[in-house]
N, C-alpha and C. Protein backbone atom coordinates (compact mmCIF):
# COMPACT_ATOMS: atom_id res chain seq x y z
N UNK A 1 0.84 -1.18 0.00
CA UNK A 1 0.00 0.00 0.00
C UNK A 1 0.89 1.24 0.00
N UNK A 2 0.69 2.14 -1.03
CA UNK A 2 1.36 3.68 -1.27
C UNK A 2 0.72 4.42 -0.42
N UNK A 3 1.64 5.28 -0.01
CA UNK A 3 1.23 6.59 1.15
C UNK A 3 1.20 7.57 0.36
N UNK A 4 1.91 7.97 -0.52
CA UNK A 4 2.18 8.79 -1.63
C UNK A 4 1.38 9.77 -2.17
N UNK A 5 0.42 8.49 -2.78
CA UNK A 5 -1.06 9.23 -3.65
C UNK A 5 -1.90 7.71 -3.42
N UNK A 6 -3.51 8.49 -3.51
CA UNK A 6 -4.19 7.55 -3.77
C UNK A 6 -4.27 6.87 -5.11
N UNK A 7 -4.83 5.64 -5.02
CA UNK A 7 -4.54 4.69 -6.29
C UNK A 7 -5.94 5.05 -7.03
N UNK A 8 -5.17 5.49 -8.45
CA UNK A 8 -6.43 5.71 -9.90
C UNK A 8 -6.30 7.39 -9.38
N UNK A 9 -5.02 7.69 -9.31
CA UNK A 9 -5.53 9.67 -9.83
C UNK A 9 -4.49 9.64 -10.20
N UNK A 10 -4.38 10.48 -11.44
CA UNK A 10 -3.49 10.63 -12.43
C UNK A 10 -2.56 12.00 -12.22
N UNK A 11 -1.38 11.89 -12.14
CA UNK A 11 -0.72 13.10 -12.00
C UNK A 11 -0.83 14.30 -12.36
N UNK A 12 -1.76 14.56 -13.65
CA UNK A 12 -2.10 15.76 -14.10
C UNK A 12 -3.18 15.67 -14.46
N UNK A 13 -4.42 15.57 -13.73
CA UNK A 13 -5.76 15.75 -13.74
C UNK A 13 -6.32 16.75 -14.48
N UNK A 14 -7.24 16.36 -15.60
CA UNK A 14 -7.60 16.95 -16.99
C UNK A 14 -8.78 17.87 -16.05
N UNK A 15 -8.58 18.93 -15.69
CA UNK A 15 -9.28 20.19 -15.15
C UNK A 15 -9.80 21.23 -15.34
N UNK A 16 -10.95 22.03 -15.68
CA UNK A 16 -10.90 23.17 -16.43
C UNK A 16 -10.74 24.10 -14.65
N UNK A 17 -9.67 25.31 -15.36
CA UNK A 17 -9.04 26.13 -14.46
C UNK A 17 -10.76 26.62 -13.65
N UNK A 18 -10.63 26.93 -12.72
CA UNK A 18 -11.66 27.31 -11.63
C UNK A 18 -11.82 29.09 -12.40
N UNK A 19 -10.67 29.98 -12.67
CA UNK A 19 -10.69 31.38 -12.95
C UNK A 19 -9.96 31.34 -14.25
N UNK A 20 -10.63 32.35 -15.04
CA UNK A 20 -9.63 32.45 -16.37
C UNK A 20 -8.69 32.76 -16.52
N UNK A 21 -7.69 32.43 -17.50
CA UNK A 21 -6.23 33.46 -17.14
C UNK A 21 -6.41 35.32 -17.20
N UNK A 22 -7.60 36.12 -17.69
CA UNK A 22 -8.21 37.47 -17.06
C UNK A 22 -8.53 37.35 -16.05
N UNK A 23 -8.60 36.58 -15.74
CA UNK A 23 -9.50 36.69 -13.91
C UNK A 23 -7.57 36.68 -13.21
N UNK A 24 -7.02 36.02 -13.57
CA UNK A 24 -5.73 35.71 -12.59
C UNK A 24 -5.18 36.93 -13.13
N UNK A 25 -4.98 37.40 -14.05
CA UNK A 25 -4.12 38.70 -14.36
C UNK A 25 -4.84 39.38 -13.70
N UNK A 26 -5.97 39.98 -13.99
CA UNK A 26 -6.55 41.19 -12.71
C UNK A 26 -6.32 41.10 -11.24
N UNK A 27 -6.22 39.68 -10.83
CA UNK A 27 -6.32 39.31 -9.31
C UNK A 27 -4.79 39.78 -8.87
N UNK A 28 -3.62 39.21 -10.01
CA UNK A 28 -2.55 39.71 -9.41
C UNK A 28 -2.12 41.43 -9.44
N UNK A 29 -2.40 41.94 -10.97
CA UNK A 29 -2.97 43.29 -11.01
C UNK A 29 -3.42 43.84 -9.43
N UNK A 30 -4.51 43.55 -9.02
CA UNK A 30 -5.13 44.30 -7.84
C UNK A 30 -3.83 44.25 -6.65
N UNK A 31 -3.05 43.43 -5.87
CA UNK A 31 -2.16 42.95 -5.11
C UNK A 31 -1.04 44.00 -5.41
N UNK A 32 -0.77 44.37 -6.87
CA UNK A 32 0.23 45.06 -7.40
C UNK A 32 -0.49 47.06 -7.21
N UNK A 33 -1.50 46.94 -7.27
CA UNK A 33 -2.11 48.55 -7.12
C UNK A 33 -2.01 48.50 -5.73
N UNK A 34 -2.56 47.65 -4.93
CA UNK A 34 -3.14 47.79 -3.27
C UNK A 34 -1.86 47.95 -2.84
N UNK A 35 -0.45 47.61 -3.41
CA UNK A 35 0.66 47.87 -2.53
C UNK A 35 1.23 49.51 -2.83
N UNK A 36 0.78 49.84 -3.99
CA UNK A 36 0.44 51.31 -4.27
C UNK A 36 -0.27 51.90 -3.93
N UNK A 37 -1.22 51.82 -3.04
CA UNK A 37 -2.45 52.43 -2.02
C UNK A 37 -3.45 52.86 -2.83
N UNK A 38 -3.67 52.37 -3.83
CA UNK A 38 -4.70 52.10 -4.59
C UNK A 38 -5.73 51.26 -4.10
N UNK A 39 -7.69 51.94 -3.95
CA UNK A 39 -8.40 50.80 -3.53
C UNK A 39 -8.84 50.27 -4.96
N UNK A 40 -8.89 48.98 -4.80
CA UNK A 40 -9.38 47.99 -5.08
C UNK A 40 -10.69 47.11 -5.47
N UNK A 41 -11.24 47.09 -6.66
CA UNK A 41 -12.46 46.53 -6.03
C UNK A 41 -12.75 45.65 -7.58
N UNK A 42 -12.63 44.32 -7.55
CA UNK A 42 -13.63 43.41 -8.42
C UNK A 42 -14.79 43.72 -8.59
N UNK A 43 -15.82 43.59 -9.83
CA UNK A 43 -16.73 43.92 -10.49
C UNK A 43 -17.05 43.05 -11.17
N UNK A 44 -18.04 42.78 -11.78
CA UNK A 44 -18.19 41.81 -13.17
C UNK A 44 -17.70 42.58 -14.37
N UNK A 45 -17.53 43.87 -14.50
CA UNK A 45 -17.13 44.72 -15.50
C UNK A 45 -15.42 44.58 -15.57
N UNK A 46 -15.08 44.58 -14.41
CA UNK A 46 -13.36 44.60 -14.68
C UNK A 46 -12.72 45.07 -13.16
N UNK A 47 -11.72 45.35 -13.01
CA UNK A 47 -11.36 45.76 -12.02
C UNK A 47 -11.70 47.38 -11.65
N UNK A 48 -11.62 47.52 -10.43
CA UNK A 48 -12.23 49.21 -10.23
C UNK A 48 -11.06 49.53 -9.26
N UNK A 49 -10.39 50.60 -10.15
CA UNK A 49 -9.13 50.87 -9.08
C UNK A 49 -9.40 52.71 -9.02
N UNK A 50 -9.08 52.76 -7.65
CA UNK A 50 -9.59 54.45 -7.39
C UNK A 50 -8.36 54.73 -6.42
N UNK A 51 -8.25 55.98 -6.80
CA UNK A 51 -6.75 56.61 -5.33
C UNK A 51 -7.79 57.36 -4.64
N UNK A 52 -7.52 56.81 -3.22
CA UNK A 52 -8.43 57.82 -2.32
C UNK A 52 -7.63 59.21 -1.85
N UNK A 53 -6.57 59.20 -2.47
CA UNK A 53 -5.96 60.67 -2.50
C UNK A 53 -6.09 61.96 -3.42
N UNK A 54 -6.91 61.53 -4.09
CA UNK A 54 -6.50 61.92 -5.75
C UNK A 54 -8.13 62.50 -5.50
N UNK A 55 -8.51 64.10 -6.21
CA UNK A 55 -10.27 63.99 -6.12
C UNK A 55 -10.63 63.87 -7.05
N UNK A 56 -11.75 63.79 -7.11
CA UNK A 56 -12.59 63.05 -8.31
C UNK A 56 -13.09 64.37 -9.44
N UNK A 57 -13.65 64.24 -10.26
CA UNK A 57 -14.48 65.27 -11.08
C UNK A 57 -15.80 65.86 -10.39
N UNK A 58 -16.50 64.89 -10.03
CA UNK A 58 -18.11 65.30 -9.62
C UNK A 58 -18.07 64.87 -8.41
N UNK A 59 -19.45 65.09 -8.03
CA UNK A 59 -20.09 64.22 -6.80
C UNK A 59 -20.68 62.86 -6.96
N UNK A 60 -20.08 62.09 -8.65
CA UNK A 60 -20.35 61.03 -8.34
C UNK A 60 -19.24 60.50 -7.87
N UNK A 61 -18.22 61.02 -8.87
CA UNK A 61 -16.58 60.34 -8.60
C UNK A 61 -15.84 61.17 -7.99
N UNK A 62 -16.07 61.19 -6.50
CA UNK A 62 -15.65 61.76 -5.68
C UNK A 62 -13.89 61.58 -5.18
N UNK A 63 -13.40 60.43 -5.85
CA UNK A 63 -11.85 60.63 -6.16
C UNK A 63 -11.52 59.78 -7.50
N UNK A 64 -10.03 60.38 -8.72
CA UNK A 64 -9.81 59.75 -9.28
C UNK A 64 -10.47 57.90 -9.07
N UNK A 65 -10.82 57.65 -10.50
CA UNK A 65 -10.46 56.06 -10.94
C UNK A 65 -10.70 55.53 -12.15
N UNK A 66 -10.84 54.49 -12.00
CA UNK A 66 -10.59 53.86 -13.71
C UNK A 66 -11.28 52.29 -13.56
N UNK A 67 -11.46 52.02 -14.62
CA UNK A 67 -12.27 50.31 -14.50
C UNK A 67 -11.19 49.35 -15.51
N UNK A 68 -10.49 48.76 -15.03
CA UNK A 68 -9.54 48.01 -16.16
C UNK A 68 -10.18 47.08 -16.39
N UNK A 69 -9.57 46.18 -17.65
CA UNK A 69 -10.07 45.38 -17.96
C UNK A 69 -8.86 44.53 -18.41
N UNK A 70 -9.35 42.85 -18.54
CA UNK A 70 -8.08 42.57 -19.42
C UNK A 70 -8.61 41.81 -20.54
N UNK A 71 -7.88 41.65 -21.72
CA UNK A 71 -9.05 41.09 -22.72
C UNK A 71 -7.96 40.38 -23.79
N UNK A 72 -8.00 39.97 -24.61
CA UNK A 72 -7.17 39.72 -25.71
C UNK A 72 -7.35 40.76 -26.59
N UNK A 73 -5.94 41.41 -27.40
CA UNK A 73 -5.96 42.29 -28.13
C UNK A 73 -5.58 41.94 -29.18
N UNK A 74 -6.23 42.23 -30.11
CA UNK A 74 -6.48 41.70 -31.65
C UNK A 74 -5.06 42.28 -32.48
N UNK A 75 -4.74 43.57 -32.11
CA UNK A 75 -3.30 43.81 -33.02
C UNK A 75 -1.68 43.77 -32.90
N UNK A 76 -2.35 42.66 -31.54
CA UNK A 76 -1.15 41.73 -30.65
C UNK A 76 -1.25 40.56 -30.98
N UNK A 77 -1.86 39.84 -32.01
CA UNK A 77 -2.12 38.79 -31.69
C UNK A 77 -3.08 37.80 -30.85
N UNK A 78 -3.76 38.71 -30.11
CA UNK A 78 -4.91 38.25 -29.31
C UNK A 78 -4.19 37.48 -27.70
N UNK A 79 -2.77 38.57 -27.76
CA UNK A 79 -2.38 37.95 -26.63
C UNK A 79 -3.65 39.18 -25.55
N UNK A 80 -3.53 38.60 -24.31
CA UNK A 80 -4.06 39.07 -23.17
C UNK A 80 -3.30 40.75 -22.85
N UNK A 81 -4.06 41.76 -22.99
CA UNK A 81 -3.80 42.79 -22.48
C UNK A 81 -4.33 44.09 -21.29
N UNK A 82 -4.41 44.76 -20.81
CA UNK A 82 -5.05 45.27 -19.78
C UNK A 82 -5.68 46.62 -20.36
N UNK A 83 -6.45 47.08 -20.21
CA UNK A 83 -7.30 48.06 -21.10
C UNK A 83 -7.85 49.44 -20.20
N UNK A 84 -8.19 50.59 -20.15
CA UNK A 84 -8.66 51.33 -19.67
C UNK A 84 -10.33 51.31 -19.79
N UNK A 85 -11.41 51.98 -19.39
CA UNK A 85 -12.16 52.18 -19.14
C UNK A 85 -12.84 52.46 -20.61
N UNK A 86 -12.22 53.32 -21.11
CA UNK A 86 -11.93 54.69 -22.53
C UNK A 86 -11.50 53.38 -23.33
N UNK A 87 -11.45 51.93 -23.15
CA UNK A 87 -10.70 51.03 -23.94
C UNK A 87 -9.37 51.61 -25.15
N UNK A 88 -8.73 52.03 -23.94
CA UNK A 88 -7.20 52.25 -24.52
C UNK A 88 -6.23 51.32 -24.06
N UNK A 89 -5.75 50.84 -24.64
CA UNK A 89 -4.52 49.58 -24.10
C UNK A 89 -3.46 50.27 -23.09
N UNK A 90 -3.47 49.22 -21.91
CA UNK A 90 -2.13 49.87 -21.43
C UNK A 90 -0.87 48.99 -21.14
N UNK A 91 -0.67 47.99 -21.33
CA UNK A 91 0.42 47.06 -21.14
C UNK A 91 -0.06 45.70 -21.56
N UNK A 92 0.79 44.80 -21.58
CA UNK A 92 0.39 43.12 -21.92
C UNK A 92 0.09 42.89 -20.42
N UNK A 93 -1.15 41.65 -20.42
CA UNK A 93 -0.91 41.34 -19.52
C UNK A 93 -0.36 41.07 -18.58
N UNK A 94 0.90 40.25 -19.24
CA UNK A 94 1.93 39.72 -18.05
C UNK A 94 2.73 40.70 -17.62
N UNK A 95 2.53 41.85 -17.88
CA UNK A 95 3.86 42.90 -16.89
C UNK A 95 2.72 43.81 -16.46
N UNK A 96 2.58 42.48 -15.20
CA UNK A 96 1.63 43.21 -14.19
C UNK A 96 2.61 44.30 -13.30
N UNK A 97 4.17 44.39 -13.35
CA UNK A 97 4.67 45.79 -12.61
C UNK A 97 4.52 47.41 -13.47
N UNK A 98 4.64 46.43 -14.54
CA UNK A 98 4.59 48.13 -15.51
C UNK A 98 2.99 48.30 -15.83
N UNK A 99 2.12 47.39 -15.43
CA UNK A 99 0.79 47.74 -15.56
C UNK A 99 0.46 48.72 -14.52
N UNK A 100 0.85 48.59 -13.09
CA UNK A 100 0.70 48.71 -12.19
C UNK A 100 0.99 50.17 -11.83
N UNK A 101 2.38 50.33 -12.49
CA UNK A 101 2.80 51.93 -12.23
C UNK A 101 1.84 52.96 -13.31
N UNK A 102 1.80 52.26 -14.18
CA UNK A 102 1.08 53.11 -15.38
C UNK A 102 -0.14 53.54 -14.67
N UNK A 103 -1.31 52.54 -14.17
CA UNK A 103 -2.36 52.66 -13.70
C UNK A 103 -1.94 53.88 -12.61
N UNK A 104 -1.63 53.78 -11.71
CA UNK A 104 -1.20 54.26 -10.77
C UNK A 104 -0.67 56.18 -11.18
N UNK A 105 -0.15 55.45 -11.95
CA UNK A 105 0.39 56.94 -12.64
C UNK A 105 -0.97 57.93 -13.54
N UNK A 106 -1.29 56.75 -13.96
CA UNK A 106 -2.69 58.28 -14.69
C UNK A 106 -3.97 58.43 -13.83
N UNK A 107 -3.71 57.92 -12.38
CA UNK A 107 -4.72 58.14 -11.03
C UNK A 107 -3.99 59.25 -10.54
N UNK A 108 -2.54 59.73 -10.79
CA UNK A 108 -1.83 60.76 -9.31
C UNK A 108 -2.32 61.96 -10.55
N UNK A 109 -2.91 62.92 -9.38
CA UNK A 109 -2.57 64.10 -10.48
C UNK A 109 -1.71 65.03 -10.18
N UNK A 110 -0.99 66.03 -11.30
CA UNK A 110 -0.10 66.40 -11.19
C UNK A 110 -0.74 67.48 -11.09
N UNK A 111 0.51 69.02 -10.28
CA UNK A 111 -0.23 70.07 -9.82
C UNK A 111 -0.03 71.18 -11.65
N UNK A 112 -0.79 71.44 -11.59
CA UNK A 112 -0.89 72.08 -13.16
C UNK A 112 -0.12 73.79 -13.11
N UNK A 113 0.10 73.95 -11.79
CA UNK A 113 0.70 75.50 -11.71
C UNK A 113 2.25 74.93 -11.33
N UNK A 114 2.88 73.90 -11.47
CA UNK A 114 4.37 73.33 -11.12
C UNK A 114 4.98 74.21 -12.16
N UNK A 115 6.10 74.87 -11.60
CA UNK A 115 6.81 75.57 -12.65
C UNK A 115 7.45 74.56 -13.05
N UNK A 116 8.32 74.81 -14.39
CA UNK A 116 9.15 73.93 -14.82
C UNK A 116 10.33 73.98 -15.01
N UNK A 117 10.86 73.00 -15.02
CA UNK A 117 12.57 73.04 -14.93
C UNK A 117 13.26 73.55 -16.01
N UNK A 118 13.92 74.09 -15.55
CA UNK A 118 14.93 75.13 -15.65
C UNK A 118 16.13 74.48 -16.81
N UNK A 119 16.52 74.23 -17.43
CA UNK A 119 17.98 74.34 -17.91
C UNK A 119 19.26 75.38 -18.36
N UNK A 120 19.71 74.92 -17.06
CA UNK A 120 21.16 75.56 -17.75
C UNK A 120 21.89 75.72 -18.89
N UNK A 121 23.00 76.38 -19.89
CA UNK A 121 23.28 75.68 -20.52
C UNK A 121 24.76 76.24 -20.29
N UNK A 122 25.64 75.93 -20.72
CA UNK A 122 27.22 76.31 -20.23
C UNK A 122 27.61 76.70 -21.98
């Protein structure tokens, strides 16, 4: 008698995945914003990422956010990519770090009266 495994299961059990590979890119996506203090929030629409620092336009969207999505993109090849709201592409899926800053980055807003830098020239 094997301790191992039980007898009649096959080492690689013919499975359909529980979440799609969009569902796992957004899930790791979200982990990658929330450590950016980005909230967070699953939807059936896509991910809902908002900076609670950042203010919003109205009194509906009372701070910056955005609804990503991830989808296959057709002039990639139909690899998996992450999408804006405005369905503008913003990275391949799998570079959930550079997804992450990007997102992150068009949530901060910048102060619009920042003077600008200066160059010297010698």
């Amino acid at each position: 008698m094997s301790l191992g495994r039980p007898a009649g299961v096959d080492s690689a059990p013919n499975r359909t995945p529980l979440i799609s590979a969009a569902h796992r890119q957004l899930a790791g996506l979200a982990v990658r914003l929330g450590a950016r203090c980005m909230e967070v929030d699953h939807s059936p629409t896509g991910l809902i990422v908002r900076n609670p620092q950042a203010a919003g336009c109205c009194p509906e969207n009372r701070v910056l956010s955005d609804t990503i999505t991830c989808r296959p993109f057709e002039r990639d090849g139909g690899h998996l990519w992450f999408f804006t709201a405005a369905n503008e592409p913003i990275v391949e899926a799998d570079r959930l770090d550079d997804a992450a800053i990007r997102i992150a980055s068009r949530l901060t807003p910048r102060p619009a009266d920042a003077p600008a830098e200066r160059q010297e020239h010698g």
